[in-house]
PDB file of N, CA and C in Angstrom:
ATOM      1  N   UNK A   1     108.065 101.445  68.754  1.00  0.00           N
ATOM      2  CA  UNK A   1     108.112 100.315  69.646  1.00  0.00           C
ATOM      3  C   UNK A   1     108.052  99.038  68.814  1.00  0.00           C
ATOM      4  N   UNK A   2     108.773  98.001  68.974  1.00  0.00           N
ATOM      5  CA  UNK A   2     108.741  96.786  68.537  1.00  0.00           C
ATOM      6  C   UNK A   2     107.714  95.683  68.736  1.00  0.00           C
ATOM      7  N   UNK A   3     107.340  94.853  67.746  1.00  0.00           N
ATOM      8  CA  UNK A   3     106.090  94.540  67.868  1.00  0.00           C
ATOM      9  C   UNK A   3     105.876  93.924  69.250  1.00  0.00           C
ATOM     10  N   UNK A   4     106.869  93.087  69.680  1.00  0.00           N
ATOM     11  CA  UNK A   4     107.331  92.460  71.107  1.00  0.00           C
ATOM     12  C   UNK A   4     107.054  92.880  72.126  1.00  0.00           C
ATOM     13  N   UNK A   5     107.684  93.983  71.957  1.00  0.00           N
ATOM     14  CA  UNK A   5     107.228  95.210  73.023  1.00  0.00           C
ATOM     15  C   UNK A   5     105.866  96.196  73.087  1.00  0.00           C
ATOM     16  N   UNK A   6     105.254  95.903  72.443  1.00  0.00           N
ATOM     17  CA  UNK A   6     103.632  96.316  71.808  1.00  0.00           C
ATOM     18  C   UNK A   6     102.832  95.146  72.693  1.00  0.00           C
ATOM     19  N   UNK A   7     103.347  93.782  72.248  1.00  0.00           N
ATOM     20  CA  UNK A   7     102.257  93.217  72.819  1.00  0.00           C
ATOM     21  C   UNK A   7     102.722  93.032  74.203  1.00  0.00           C
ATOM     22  N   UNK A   8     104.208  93.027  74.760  1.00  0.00           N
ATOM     23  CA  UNK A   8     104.772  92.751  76.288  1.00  0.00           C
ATOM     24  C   UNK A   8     103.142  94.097  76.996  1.00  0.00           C
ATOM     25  N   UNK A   9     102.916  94.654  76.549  1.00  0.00           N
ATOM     26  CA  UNK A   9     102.257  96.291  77.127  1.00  0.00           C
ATOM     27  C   UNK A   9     101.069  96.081  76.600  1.00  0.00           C
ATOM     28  N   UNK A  10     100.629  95.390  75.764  1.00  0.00           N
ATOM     29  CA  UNK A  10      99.192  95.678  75.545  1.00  0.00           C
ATOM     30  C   UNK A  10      97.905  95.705  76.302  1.00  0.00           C
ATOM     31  N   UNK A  11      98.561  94.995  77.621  1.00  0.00           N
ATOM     32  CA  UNK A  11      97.181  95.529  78.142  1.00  0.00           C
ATOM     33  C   UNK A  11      97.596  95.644  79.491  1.00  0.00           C
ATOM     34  N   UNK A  12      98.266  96.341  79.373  1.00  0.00           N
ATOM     35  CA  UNK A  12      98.559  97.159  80.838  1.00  0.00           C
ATOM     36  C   UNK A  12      98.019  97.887  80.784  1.00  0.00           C
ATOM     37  N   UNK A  13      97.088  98.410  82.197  1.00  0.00           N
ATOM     38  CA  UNK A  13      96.302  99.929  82.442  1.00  0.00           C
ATOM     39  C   UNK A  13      94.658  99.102  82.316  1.00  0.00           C
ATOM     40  N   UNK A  14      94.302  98.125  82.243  1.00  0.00           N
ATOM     41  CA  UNK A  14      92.909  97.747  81.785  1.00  0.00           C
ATOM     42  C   UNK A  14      92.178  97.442  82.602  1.00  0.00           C
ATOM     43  N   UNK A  15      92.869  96.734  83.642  1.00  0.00           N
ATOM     44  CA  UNK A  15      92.193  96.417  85.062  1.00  0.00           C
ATOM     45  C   UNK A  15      92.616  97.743  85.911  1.00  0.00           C
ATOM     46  N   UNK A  16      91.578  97.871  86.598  1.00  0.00           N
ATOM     47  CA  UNK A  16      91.399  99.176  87.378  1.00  0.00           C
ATOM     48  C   UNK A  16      90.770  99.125  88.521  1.00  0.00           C
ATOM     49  N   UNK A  17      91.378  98.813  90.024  1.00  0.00           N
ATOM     50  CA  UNK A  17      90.953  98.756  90.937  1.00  0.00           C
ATOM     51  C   UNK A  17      90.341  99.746  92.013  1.00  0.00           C
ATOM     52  N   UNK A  18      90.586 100.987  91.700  1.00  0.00           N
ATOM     53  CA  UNK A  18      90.344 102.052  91.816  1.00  0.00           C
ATOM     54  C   UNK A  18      90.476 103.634  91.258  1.00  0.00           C
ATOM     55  N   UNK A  19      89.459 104.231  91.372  1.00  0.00           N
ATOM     56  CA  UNK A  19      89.613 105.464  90.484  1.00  0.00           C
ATOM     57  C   UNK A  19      91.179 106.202  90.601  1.00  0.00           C
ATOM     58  N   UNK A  20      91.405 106.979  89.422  1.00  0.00           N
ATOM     59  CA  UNK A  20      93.122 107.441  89.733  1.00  0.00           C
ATOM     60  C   UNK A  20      93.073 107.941  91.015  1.00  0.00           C
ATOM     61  N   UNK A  21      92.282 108.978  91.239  1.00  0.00           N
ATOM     62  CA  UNK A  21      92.375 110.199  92.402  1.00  0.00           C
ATOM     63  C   UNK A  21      92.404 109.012  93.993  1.00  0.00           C
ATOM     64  N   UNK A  22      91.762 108.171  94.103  1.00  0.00           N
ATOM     65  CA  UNK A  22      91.735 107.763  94.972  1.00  0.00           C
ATOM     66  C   UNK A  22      93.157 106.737  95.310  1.00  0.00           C
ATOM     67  N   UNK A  23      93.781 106.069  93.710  1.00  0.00           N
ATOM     68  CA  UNK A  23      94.247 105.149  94.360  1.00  0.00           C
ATOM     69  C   UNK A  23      95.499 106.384  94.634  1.00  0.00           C
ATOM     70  N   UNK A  24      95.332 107.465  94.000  1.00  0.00           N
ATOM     71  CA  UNK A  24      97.058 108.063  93.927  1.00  0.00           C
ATOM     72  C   UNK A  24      96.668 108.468  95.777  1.00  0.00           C
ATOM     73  N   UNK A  25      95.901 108.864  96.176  1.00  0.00           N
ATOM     74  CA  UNK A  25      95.568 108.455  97.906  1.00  0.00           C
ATOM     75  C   UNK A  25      96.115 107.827  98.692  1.00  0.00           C
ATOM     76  N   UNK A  26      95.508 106.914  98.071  1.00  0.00           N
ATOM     77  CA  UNK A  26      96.268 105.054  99.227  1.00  0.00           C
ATOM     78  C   UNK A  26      97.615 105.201  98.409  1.00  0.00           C
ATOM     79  N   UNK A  27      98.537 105.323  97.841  1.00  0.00           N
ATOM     80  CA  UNK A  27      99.818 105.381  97.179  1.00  0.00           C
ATOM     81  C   UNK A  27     100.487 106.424  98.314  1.00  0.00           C
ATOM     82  N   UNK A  28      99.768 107.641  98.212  1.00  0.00           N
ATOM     83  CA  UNK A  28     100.624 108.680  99.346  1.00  0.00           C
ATOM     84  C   UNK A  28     100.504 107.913 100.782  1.00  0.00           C
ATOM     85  N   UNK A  29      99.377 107.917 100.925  1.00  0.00           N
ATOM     86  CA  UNK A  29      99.603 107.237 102.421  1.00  0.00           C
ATOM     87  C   UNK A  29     100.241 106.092 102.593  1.00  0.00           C
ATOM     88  N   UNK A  30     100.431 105.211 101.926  1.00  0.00           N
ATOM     89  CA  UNK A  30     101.351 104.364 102.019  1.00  0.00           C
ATOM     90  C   UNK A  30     103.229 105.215 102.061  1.00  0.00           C
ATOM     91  N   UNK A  31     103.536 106.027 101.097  1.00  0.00           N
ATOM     92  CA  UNK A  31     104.713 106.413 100.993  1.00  0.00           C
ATOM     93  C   UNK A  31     105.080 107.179 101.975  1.00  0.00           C
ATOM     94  N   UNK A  32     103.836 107.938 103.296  1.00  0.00           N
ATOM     95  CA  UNK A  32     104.083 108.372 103.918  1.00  0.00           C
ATOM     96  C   UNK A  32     104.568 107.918 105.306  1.00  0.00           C
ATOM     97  N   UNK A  33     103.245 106.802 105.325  1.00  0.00           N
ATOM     98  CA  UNK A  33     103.657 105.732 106.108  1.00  0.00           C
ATOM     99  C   UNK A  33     105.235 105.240 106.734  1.00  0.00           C
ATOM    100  N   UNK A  34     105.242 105.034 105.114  1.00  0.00           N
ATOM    101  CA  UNK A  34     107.101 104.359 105.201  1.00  0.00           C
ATOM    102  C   UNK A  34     108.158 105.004 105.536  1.00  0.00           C
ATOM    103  N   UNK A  35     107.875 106.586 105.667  1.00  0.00           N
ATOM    104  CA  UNK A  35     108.462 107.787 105.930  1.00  0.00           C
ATOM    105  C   UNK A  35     108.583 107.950 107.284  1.00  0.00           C
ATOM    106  N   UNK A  36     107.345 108.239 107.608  1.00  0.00           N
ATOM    107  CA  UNK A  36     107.576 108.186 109.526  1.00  0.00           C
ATOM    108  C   UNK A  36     107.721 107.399 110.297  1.00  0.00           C
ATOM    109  N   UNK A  37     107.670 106.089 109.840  1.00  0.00           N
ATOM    110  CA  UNK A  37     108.352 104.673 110.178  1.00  0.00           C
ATOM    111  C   UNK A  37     110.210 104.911 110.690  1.00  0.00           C
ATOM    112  N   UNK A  38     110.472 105.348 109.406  1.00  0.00           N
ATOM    113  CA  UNK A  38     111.967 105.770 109.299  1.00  0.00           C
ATOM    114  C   UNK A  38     112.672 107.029 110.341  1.00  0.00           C
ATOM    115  N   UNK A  39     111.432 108.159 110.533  1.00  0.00           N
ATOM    116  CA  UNK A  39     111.994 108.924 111.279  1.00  0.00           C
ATOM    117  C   UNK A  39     112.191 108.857 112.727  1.00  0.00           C
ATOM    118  N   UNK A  40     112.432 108.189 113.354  1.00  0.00           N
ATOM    119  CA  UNK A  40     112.737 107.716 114.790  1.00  0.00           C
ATOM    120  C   UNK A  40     113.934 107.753 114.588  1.00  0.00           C
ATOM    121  N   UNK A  41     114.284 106.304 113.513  1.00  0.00           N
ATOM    122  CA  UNK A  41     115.675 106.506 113.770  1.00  0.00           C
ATOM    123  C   UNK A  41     116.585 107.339 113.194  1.00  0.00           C
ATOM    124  N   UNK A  42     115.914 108.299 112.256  1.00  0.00           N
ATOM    125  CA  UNK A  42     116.940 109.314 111.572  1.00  0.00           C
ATOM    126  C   UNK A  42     116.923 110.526 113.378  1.00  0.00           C
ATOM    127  N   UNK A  43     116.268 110.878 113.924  1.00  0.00           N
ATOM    128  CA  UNK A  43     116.207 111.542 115.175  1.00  0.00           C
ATOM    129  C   UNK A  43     117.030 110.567 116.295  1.00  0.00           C
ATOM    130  N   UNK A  44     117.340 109.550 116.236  1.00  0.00           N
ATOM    131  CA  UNK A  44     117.965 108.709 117.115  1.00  0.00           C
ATOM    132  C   UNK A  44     119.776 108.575 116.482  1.00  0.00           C
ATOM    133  N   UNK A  45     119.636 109.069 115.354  1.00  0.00           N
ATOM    134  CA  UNK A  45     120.668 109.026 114.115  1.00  0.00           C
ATOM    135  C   UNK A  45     121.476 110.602 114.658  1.00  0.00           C
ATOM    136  N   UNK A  46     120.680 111.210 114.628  1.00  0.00           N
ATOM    137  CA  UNK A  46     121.292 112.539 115.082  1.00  0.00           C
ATOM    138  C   UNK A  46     122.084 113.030 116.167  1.00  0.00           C
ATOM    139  N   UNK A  47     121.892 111.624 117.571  1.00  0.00           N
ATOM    140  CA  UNK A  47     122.444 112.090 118.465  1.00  0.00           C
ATOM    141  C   UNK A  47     122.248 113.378 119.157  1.00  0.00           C
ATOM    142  N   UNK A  48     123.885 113.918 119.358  1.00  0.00           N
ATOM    143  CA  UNK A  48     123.634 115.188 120.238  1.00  0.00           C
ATOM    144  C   UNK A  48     123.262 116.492 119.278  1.00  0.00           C
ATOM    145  N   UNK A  49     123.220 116.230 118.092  1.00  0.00           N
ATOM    146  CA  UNK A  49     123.206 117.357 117.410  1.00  0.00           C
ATOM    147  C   UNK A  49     121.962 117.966 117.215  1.00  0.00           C
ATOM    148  N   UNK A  50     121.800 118.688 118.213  1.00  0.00           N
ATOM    149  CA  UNK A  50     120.360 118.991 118.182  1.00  0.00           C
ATOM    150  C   UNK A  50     119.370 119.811 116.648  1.00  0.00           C
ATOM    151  N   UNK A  51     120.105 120.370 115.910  1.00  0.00           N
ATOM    152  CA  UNK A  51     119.823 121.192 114.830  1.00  0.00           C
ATOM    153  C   UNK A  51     118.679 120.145 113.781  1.00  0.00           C
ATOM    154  N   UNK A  52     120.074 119.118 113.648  1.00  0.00           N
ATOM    155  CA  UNK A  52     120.055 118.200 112.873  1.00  0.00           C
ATOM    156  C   UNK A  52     118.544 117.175 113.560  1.00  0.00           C
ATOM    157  N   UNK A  53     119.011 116.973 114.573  1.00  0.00           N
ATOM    158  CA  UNK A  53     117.658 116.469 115.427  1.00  0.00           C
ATOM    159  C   UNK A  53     116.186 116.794 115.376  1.00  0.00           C
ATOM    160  N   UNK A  54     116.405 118.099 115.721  1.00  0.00           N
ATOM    161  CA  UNK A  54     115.205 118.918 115.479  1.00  0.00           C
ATOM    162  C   UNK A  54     114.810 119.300 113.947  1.00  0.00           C
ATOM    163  N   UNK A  55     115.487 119.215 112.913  1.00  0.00           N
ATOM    164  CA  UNK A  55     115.190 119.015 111.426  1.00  0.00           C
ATOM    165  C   UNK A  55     114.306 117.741 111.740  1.00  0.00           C
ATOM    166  N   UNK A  56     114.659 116.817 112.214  1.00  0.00           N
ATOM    167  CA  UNK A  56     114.038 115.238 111.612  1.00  0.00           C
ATOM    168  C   UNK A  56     112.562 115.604 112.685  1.00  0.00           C
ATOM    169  N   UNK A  57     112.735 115.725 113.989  1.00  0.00           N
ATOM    170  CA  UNK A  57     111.400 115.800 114.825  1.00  0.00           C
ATOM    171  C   UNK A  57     110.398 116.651 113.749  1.00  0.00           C
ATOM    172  N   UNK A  58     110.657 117.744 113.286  1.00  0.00           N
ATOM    173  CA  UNK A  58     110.152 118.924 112.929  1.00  0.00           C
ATOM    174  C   UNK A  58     109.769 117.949 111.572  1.00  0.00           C
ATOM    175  N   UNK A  59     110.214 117.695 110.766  1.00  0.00           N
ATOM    176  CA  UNK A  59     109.371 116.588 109.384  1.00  0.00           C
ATOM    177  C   UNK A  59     109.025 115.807 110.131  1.00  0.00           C
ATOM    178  N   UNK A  60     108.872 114.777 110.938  1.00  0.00           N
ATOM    179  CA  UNK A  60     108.239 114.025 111.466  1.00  0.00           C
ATOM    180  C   UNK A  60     106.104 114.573 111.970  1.00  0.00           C
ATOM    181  N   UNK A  61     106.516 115.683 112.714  1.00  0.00           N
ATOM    182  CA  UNK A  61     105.047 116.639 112.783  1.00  0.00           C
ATOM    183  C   UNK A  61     104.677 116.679 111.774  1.00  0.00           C
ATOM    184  N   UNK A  62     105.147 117.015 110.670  1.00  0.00           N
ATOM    185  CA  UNK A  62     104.487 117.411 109.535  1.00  0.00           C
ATOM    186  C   UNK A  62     104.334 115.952 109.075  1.00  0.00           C
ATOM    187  N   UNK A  63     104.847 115.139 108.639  1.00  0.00           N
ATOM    188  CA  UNK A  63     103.999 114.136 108.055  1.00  0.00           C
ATOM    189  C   UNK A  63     103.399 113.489 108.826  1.00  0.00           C
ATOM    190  N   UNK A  64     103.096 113.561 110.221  1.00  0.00           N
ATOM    191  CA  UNK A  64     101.777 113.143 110.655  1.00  0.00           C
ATOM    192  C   UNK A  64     100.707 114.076 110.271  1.00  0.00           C
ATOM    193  N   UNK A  65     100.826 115.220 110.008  1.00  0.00           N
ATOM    194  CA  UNK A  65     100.081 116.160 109.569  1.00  0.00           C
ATOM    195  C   UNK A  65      99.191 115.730 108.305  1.00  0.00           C
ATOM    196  N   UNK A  66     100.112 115.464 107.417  1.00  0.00           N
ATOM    197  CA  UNK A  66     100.017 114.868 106.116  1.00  0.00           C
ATOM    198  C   UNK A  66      98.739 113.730 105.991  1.00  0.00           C
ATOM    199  N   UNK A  67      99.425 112.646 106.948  1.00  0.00           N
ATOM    200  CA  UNK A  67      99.104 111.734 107.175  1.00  0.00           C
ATOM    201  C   UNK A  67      97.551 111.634 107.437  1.00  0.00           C
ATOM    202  N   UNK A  68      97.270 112.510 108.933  1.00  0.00           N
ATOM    203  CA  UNK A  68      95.871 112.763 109.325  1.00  0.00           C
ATOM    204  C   UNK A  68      95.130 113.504 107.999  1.00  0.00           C
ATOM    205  N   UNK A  69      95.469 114.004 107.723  1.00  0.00           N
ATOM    206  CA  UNK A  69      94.535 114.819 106.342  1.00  0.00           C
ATOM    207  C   UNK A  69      94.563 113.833 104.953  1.00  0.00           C
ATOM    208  N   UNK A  70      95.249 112.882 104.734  1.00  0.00           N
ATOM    209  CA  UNK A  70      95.062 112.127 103.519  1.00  0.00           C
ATOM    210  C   UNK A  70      93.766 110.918 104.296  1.00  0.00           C
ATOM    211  N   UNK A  71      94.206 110.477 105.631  1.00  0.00           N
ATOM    212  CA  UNK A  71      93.295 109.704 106.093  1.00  0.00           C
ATOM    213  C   UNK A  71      91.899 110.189 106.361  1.00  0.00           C
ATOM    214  N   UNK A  72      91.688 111.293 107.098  1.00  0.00           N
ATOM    215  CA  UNK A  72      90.554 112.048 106.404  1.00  0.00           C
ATOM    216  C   UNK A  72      90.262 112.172 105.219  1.00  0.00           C
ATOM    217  N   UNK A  73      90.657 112.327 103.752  1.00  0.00           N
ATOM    218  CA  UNK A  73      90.611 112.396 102.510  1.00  0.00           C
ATOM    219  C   UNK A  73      89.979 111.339 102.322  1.00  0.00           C
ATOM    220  N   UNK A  74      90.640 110.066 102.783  1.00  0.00           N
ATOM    221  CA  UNK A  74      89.826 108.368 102.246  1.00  0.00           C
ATOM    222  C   UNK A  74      88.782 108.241 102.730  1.00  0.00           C
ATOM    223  N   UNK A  75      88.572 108.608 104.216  1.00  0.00           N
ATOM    224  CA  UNK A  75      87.387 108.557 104.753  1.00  0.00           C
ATOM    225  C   UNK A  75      86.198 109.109 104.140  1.00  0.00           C
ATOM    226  N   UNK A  76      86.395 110.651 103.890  1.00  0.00           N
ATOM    227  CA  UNK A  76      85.648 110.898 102.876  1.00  0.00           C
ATOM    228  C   UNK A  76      85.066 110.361 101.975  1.00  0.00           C
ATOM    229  N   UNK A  77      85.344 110.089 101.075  1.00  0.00           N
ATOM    230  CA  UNK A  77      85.861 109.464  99.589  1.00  0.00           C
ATOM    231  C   UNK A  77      85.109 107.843  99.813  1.00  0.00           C
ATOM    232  N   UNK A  78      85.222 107.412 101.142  1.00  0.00           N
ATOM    233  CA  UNK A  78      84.554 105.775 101.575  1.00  0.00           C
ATOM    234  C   UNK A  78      83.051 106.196 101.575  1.00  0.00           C
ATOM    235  N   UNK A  79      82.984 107.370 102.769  1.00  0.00           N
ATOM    236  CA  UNK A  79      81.367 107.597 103.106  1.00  0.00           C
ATOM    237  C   UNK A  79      80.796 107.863 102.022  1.00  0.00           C
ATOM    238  N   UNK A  80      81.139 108.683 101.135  1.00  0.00           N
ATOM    239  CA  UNK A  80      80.769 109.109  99.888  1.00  0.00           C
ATOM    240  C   UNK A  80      80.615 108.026  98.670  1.00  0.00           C
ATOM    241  N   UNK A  81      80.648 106.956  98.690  1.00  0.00           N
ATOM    242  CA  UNK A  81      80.692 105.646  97.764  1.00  0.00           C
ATOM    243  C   UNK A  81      81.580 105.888  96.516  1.00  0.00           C
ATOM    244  N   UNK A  82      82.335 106.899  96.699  1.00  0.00           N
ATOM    245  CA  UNK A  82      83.199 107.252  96.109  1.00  0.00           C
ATOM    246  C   UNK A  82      84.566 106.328  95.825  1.00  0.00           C
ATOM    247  N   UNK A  83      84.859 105.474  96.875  1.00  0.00           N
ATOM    248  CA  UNK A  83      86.095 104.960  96.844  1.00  0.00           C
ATOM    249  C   UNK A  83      85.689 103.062  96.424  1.00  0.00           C
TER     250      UNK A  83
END
């Protein structure tokens, strides 16, 4: 790496707002978030095709699934002075 590029990076990673495990947490739930946001209209996208339809409803359950169990996860992780 070039010295330039040594110091552009030198101190990235130093401030730390939360432990890894937790923030990689709030990271999923956020990405999941943005996911089932989207699936309405991929199921509204599908029209009559029900296959295709029922693919998107059917991931849609599941990442609320997801969803409820990572949010339980933080909760945890809060009560616990963990987070």
């Amino acid at each position: 790496m070039s010295s330039a590029t040594e110091s552009e990076y030198a101190h990235v990673g130093e401030s730390c707002g939360l432990a890894d495990h937790d923030h990689d947490l709030v990271h999923e739930l956020g990405r999941r978030l943005d996911a089932l946001w989207r699936y309405d209209q991929y199921i509204a996208n599908a029209g009559w095709r029900e296959e295709i339809r029922q693919f998107w409803q059917d991931a849609k359950s599941q990442e609320k699934q997801a969803i409820q169990r990572l949010r339980e996860l933080i909760a945890h992780e809060v009560r616990h002075g963990c987070f």
